[in-house]
N, C-alpha and C. Protein backbone atom coordinates (compact mmCIF):
# COMPACT_ATOMS: atom_id res chain seq x y z
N UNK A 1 23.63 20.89 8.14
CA UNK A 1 23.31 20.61 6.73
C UNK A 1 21.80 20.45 6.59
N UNK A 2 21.07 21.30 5.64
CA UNK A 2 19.58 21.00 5.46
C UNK A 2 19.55 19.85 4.80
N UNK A 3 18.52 19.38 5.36
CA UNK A 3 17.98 18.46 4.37
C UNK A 3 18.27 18.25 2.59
N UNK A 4 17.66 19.52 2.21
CA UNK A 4 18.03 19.66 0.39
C UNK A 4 19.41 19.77 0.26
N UNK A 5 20.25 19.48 1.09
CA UNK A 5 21.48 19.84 0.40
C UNK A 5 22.23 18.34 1.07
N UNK A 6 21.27 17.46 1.25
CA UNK A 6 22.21 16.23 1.89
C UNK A 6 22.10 14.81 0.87
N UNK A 7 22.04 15.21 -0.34
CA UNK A 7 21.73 14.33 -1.29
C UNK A 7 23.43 13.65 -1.45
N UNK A 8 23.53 12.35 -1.51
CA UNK A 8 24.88 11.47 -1.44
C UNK A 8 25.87 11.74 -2.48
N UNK A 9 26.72 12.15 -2.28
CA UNK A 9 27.50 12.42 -3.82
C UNK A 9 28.09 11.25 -3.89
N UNK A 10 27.56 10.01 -4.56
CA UNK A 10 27.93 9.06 -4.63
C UNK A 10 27.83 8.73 -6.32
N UNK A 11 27.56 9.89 -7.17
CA UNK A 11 27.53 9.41 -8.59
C UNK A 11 28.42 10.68 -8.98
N UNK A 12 29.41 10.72 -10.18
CA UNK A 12 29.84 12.11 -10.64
C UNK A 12 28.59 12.63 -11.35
N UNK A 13 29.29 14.12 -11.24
CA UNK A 13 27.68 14.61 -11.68
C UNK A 13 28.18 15.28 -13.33
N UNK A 14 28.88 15.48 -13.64
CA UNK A 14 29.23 16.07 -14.88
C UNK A 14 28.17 14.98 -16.45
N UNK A 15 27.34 15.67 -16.08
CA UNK A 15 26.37 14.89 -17.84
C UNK A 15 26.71 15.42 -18.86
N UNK A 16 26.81 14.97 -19.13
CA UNK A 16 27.04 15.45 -20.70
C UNK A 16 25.83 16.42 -21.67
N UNK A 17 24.76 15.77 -20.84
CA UNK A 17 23.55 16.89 -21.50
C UNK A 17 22.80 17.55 -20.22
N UNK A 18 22.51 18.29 -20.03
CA UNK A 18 21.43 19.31 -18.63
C UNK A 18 20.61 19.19 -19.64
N UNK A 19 20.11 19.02 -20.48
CA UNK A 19 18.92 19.66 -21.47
C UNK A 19 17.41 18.72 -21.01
N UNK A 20 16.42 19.44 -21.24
CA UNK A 20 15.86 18.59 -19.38
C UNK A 20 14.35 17.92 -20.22
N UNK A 21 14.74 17.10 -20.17
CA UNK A 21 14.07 15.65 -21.11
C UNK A 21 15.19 14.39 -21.11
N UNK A 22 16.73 14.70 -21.23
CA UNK A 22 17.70 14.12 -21.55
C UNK A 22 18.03 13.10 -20.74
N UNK A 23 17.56 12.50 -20.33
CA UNK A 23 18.40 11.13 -19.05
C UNK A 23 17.46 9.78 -19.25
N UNK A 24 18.16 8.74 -18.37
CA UNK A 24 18.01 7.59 -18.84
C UNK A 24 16.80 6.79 -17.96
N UNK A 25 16.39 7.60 -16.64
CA UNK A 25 15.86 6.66 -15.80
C UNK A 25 15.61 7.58 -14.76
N UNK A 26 14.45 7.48 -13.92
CA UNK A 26 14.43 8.61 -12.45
C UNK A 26 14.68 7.39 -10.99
N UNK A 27 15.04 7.93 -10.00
CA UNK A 27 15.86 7.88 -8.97
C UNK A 27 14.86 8.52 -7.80
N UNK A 28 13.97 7.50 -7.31
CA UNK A 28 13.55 8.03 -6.16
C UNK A 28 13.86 7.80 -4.74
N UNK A 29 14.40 8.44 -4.24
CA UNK A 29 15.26 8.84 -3.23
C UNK A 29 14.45 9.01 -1.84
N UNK A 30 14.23 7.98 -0.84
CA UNK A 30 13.15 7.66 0.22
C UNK A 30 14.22 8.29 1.41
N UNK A 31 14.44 9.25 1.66
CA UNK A 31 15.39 9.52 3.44
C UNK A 31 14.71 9.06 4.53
N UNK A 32 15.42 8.34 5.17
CA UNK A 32 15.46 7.36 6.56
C UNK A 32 15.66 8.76 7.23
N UNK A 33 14.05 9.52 7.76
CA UNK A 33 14.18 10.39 8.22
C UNK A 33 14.82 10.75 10.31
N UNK A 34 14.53 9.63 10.76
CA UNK A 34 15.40 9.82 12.17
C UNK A 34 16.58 9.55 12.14
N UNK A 35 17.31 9.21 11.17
CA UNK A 35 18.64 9.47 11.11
C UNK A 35 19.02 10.87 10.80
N UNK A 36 18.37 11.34 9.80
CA UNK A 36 18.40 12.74 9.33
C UNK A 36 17.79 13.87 10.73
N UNK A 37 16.82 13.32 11.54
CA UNK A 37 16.73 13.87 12.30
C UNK A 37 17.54 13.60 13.80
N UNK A 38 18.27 13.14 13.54
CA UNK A 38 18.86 12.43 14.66
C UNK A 38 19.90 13.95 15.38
N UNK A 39 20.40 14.39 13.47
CA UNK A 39 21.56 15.44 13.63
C UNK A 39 21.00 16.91 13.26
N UNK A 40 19.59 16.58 12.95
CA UNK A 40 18.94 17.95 13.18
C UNK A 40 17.44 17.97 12.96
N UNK A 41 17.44 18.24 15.07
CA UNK A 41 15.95 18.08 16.06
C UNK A 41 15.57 18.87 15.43
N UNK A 42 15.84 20.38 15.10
CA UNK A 42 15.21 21.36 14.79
C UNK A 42 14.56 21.68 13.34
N UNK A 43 14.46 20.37 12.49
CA UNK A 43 14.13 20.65 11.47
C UNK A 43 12.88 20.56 11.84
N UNK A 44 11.80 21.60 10.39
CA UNK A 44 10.75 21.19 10.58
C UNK A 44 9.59 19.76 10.35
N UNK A 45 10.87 19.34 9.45
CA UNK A 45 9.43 17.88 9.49
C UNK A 45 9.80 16.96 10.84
N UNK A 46 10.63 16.99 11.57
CA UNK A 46 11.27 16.33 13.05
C UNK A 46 10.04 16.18 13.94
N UNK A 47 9.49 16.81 14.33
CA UNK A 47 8.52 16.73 15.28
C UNK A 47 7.72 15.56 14.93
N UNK A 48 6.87 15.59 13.61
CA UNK A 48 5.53 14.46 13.49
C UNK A 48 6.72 13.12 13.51
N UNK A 49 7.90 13.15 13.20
CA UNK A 49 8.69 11.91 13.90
C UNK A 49 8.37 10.97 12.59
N UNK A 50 8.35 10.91 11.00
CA UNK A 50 8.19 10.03 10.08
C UNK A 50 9.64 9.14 10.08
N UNK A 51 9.21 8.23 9.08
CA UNK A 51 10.19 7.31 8.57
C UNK A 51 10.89 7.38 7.68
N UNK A 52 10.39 7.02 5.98
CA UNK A 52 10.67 7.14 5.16
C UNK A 52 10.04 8.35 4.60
N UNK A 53 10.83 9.66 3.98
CA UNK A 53 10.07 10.30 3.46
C UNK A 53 10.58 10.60 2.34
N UNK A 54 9.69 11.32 1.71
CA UNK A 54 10.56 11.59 -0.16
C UNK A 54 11.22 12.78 -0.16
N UNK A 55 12.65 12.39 -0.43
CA UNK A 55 13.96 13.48 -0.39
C UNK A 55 13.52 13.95 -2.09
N UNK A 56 13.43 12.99 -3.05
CA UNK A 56 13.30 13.46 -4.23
C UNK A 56 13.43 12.33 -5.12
N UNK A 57 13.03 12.82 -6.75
CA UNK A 57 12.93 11.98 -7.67
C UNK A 57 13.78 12.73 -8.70
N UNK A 58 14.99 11.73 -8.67
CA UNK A 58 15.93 12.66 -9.63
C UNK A 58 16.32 11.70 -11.32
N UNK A 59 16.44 12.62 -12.53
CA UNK A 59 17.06 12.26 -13.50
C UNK A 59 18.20 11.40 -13.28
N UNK A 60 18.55 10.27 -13.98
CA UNK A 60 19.59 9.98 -13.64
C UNK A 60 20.26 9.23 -15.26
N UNK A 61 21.85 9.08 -15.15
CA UNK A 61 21.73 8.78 -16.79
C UNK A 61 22.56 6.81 -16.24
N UNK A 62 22.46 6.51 -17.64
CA UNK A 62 22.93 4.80 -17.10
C UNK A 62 24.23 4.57 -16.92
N UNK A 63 24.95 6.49 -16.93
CA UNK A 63 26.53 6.12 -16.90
C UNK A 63 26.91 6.66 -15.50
N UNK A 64 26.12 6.85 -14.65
CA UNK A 64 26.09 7.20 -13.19
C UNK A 64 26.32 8.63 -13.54
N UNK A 65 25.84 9.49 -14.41
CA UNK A 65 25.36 10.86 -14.05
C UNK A 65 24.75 11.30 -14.20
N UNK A 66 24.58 12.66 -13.37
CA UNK A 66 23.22 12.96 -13.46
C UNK A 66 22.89 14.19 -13.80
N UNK A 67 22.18 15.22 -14.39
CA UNK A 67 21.80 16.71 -14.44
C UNK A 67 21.27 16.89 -13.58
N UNK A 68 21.39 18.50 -13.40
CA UNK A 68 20.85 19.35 -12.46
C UNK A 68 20.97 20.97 -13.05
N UNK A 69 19.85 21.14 -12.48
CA UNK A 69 19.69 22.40 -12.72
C UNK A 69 19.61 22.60 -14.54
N UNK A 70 18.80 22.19 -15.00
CA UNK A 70 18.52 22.24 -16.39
C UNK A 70 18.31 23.46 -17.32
N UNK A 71 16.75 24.48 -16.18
CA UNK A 71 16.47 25.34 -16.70
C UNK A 71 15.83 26.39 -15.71
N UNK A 72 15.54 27.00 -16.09
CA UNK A 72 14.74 28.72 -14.91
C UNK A 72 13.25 28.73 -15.25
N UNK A 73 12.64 27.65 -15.23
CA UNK A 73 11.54 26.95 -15.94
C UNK A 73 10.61 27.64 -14.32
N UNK A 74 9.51 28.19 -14.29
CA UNK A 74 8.91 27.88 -13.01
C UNK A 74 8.87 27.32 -12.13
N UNK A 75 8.86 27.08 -10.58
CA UNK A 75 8.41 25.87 -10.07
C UNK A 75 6.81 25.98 -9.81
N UNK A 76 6.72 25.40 -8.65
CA UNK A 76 5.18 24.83 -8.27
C UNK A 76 4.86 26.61 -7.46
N UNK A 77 3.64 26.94 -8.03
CA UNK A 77 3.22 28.25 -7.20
C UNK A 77 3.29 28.51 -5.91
N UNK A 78 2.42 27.23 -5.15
CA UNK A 78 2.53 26.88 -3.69
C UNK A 78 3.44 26.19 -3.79
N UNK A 79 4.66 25.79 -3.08
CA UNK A 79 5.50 24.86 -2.80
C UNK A 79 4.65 24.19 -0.86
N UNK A 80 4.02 24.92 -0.55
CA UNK A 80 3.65 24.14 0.74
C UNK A 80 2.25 23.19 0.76
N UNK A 81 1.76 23.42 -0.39
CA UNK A 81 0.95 22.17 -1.09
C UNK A 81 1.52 20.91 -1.61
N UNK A 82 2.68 20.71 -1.33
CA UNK A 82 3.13 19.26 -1.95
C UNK A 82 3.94 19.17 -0.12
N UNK A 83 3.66 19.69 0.40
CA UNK A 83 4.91 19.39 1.75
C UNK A 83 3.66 17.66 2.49
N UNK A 84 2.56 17.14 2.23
CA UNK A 84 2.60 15.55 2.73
C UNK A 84 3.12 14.92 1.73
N UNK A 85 3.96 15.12 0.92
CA UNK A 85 4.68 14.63 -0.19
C UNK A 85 6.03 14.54 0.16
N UNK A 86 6.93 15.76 0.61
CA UNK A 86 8.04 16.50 0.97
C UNK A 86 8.08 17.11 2.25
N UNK A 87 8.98 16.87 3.01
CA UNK A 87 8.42 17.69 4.10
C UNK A 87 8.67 19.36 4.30
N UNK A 88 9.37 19.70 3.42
CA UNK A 88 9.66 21.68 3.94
C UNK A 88 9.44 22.14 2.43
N UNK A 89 8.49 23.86 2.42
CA UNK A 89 8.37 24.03 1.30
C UNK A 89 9.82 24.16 0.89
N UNK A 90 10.74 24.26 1.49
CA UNK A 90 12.18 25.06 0.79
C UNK A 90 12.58 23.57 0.31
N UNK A 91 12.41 22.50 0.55
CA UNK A 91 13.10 21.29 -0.07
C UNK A 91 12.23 21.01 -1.42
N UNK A 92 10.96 21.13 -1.34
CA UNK A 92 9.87 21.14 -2.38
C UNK A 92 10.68 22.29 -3.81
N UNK A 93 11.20 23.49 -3.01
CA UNK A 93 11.71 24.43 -4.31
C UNK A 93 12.92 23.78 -4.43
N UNK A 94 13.97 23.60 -3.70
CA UNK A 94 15.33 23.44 -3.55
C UNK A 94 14.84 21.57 -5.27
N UNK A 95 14.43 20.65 -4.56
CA UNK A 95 14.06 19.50 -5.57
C UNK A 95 13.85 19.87 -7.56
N UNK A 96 12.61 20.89 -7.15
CA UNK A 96 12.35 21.33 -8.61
C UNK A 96 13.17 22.24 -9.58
N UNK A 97 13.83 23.24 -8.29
CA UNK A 97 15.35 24.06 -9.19
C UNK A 97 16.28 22.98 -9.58
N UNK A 98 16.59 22.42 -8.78
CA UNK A 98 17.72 21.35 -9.11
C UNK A 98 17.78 20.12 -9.70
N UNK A 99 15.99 19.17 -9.85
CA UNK A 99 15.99 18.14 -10.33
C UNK A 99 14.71 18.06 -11.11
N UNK A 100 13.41 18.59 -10.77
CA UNK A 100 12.23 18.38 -11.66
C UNK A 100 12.42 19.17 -13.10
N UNK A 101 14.03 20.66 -12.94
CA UNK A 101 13.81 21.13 -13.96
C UNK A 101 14.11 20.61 -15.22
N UNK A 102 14.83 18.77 -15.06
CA UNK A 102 15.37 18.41 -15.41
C UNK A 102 14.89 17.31 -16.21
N UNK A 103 13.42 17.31 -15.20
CA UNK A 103 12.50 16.39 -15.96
C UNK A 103 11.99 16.53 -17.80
N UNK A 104 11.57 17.72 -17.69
CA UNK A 104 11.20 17.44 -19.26
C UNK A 104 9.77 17.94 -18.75
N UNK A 105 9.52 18.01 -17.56
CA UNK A 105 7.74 18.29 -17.35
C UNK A 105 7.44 19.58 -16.21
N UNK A 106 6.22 19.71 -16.76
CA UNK A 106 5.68 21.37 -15.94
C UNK A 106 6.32 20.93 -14.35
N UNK A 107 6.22 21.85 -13.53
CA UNK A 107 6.25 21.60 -12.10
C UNK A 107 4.69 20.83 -11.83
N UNK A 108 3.59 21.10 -12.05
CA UNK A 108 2.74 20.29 -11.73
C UNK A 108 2.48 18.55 -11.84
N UNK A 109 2.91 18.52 -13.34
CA UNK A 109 3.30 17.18 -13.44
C UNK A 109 4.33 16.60 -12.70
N UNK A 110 5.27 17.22 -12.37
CA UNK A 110 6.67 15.78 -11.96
C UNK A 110 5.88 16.34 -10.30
N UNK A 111 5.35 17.30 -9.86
CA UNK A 111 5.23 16.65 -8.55
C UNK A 111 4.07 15.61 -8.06
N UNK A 112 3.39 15.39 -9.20
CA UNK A 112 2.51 14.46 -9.72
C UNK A 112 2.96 12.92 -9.83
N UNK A 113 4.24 13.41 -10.66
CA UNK A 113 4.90 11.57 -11.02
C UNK A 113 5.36 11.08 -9.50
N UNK A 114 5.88 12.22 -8.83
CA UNK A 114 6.59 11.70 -7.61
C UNK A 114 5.40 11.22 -6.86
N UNK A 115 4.13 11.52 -6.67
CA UNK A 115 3.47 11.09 -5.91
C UNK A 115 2.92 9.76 -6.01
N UNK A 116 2.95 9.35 -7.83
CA UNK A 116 3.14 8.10 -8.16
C UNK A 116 4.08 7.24 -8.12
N UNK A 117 5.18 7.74 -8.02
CA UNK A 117 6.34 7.24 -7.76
C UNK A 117 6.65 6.66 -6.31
N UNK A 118 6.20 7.56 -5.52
CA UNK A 118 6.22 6.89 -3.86
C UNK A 118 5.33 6.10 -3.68
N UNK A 119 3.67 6.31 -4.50
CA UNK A 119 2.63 4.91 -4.28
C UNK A 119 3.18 3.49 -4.74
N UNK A 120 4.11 3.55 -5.46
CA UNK A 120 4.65 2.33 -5.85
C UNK A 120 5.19 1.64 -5.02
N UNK A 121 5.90 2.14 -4.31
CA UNK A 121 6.69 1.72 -3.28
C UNK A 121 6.61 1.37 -2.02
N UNK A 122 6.27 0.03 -1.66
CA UNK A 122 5.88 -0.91 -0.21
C UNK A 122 7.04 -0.53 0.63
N UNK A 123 6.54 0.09 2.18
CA UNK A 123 7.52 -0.25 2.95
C UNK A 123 7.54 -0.88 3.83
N UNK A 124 8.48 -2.13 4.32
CA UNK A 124 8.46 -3.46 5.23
C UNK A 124 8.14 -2.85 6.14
N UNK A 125 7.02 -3.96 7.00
CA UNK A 125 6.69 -3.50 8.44
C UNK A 125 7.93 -3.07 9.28
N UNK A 126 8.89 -3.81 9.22
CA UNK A 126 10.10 -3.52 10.32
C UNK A 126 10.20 -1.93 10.66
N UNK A 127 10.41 -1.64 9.50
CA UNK A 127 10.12 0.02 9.22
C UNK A 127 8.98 1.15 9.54
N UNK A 128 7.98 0.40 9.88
CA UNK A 128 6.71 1.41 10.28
C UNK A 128 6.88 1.99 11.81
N UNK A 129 7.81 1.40 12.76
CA UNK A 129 7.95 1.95 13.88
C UNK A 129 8.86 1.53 14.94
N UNK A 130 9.98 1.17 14.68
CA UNK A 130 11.03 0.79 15.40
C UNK A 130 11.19 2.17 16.26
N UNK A 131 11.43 1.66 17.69
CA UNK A 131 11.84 1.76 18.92
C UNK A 131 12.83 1.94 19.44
N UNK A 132 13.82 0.36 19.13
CA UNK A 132 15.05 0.73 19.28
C UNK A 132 16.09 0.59 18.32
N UNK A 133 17.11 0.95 18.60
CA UNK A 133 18.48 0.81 17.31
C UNK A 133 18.67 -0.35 16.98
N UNK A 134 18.66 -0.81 16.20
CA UNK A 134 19.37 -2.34 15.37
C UNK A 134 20.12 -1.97 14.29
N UNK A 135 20.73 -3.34 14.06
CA UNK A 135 21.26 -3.63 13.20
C UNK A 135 21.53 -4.67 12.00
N UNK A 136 21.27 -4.29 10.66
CA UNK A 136 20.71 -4.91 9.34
C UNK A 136 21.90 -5.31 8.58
N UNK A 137 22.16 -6.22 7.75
CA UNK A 137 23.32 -5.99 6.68
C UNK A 137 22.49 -5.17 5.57
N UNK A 138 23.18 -4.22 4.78
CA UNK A 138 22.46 -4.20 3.68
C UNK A 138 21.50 -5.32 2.76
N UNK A 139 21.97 -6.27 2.58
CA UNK A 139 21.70 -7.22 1.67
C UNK A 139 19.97 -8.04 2.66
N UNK A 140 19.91 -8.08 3.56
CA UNK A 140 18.86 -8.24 4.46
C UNK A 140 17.66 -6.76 4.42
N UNK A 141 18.42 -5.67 4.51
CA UNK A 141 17.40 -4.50 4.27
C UNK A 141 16.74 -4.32 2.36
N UNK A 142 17.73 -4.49 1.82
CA UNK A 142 17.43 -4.81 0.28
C UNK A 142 16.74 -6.35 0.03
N UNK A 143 16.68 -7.10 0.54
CA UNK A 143 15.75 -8.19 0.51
C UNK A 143 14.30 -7.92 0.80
N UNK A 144 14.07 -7.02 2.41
CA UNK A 144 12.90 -6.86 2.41
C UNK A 144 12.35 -6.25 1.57
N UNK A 145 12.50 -5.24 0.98
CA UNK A 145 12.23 -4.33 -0.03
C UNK A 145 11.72 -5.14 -1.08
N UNK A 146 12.30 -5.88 -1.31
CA UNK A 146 12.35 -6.96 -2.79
C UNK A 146 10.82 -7.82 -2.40
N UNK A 147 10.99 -8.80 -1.50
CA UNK A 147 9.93 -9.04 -1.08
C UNK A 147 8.68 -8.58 -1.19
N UNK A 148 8.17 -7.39 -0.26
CA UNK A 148 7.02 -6.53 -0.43
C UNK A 148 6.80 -6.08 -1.33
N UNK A 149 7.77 -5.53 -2.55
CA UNK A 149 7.46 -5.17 -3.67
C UNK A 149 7.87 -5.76 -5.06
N UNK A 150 6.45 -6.44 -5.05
CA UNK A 150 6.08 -7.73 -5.99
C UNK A 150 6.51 -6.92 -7.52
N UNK A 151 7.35 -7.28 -8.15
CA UNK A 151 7.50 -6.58 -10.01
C UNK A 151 7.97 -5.95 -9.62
N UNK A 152 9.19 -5.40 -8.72
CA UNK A 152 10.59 -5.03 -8.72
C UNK A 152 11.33 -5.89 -8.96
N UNK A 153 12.09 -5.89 -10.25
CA UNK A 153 13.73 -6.33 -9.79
C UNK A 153 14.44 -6.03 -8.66
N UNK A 154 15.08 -7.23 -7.84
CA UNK A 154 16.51 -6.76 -6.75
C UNK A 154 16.79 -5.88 -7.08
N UNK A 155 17.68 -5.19 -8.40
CA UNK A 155 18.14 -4.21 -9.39
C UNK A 155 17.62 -3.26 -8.94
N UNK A 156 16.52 -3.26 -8.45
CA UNK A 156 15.81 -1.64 -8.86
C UNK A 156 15.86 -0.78 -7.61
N UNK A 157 15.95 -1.22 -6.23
CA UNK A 157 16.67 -0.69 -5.13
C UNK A 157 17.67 -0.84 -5.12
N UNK A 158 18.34 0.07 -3.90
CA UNK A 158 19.71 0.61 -3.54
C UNK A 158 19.29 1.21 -2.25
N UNK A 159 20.48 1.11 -1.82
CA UNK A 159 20.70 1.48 -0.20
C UNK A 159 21.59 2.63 -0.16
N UNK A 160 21.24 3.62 0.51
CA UNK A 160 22.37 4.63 0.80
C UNK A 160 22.49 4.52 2.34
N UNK A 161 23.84 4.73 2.94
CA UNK A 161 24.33 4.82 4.09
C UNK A 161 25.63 5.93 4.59
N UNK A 162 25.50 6.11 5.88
CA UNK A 162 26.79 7.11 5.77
C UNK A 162 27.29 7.06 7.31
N UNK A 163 28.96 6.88 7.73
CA UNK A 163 28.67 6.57 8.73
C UNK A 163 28.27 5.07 9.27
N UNK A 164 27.93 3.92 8.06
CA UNK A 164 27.26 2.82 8.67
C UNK A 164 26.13 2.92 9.15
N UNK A 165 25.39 3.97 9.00
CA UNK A 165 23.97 4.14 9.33
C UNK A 165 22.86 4.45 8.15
N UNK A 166 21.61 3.66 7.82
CA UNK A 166 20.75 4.03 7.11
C UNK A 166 20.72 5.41 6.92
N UNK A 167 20.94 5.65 5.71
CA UNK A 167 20.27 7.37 5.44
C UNK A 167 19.00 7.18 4.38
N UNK A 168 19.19 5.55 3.24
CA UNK A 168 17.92 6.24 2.65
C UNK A 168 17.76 4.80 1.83
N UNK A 169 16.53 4.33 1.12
CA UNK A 169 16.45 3.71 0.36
C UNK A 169 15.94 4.51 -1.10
N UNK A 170 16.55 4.09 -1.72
CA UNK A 170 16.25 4.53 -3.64
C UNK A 170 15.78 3.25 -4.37
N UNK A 171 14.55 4.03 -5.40
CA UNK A 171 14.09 2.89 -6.39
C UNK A 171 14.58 3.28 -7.41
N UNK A 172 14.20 2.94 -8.75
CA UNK A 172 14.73 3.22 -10.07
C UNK A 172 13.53 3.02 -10.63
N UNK A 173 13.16 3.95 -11.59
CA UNK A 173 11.99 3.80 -12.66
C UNK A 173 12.75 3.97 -13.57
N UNK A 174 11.91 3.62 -15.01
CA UNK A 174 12.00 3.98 -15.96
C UNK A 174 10.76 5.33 -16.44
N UNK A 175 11.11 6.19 -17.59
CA UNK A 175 10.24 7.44 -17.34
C UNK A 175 8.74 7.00 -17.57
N UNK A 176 8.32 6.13 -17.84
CA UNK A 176 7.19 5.76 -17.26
C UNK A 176 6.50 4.91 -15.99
N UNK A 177 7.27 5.10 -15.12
CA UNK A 177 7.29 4.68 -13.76
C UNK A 177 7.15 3.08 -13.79
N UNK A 178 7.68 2.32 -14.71
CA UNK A 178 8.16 0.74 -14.58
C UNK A 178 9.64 0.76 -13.67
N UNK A 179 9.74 -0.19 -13.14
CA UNK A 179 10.76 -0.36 -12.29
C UNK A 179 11.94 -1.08 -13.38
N UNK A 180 12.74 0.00 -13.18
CA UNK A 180 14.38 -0.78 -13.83
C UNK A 180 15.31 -1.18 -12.71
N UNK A 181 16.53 -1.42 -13.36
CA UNK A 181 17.70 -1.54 -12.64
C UNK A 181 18.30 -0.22 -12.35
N UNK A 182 18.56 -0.15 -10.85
CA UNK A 182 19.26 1.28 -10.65
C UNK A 182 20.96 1.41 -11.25
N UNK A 183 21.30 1.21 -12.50
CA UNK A 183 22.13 1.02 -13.14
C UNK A 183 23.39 2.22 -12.93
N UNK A 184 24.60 1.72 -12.51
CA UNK A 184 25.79 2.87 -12.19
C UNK A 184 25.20 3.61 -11.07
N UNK A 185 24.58 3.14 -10.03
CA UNK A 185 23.97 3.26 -8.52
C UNK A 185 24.70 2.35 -7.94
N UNK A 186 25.36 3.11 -6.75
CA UNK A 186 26.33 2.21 -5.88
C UNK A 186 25.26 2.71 -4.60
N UNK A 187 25.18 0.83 -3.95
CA UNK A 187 24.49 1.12 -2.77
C UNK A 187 25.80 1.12 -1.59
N UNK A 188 25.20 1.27 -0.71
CA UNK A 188 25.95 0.94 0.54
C UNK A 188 26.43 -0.20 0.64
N UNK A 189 28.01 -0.56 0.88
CA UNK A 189 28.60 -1.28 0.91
C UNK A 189 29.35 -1.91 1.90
N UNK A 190 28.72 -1.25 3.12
CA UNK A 190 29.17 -1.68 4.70
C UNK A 190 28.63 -3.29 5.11
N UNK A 191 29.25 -3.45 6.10
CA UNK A 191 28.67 -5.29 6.26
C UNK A 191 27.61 -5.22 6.90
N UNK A 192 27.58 -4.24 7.63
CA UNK A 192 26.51 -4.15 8.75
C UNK A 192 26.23 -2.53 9.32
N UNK A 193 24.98 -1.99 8.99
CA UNK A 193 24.61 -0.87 9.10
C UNK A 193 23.33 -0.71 10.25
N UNK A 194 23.63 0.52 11.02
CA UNK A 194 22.70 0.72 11.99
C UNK A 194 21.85 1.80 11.34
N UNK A 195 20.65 1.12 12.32
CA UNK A 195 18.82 1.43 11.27
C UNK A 195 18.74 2.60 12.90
N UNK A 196 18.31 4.34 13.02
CA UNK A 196 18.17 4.76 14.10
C UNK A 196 16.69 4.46 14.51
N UNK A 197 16.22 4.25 15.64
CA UNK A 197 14.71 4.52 15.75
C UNK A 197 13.93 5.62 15.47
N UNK A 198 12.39 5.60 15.37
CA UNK A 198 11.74 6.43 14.95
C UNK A 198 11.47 7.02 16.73
């Protein structure tokens, strides 16, 4: 499974509107990348060995759905100019067909917001370079988060897991990149989830 195609189907997706301005809140989506690389060495962002990286910043509505694929709108000319953003140009196109078209904004802009969108976002030391495997409850990994990032609501992260293993942390903006509640976002609900090393 690539990368762009490992997004959690953990919300129904049927919206009621694709019309791409239309949603309630964006969804930035951080992949706990050595887990992702755990089950595939051969990707290309695997080697430099990151942590958290940005899977994407998706529309999302407050009734847990979401659009996709809005419109046949352009994407970004270069897609391998946003890859210290994203790591593969094909996830950079695969994101903007399926979720920036959804934004309401050029391809230049939303890969713009996303880059504001990830500066927002503190990640706990624990996270800058673990070694070996442990193990977190959710509610302890969503604390740190909360912590470091001063004017988040609890609300506004979420945990995704699969397996009992970290796959990703998500924030919630509002479309001007204020932090909301990730509203009709189900986090991970395991008691105890394993974090892989970097």
């Amino acid at each position: 499974m690539a990368q762009e195609d490992a997004r959690p189907r953990r919300h129904s997706n049927n919206a009621a509107s694709s019309l791409p301005g239309e949603f309630d809140f964006y969804l930035l989506n951080l992949s706990w990348s050595p887990e992702f690389c755990f089950h595939h060495r051969d990707n290309p962002q695997c080697p430099a060995r990151p942590g958290f990286v940005v899977h994407g910043l998706w529309p999302q509505n407050g009734d847990g759905t979401y659009p996709e694929h809005c419109s046949d709108v352009p994407g970004p000319a270069d897609p391998s100019a946003d890859t210290d953003l994203q790591p593969t140009p094909s996830l950079v196109e695969h994101e903007w067909q399926a979720h920036g078209t959804c934004s309401g904004l050029s391809a230049d802009a939303y890969f713009a917001l996303i880059r504001r969108a990830r500066a927002k976002v503190r990640i706990p030391a624990a996270f800058s370079g673990p070694t070996q495997p442990r193990s977190e409850t959710p509610d302890a990994i969503l604390d740190q988060f909360t912590q470091i990032n001063t004017g988040f609501p609890r609300e506004s992260f979420a945990l995704s897991c699969g397996n009992n293993y970290l796959t990703a942390i998500e924030a919630c903006f509002d479309k001007n990149l204020n932090p909301v509640g990730c509203e009709n976002v189900r986090s991970c609900r395991a008691n105890s989830i394993r974090i892989t090393p970097r």
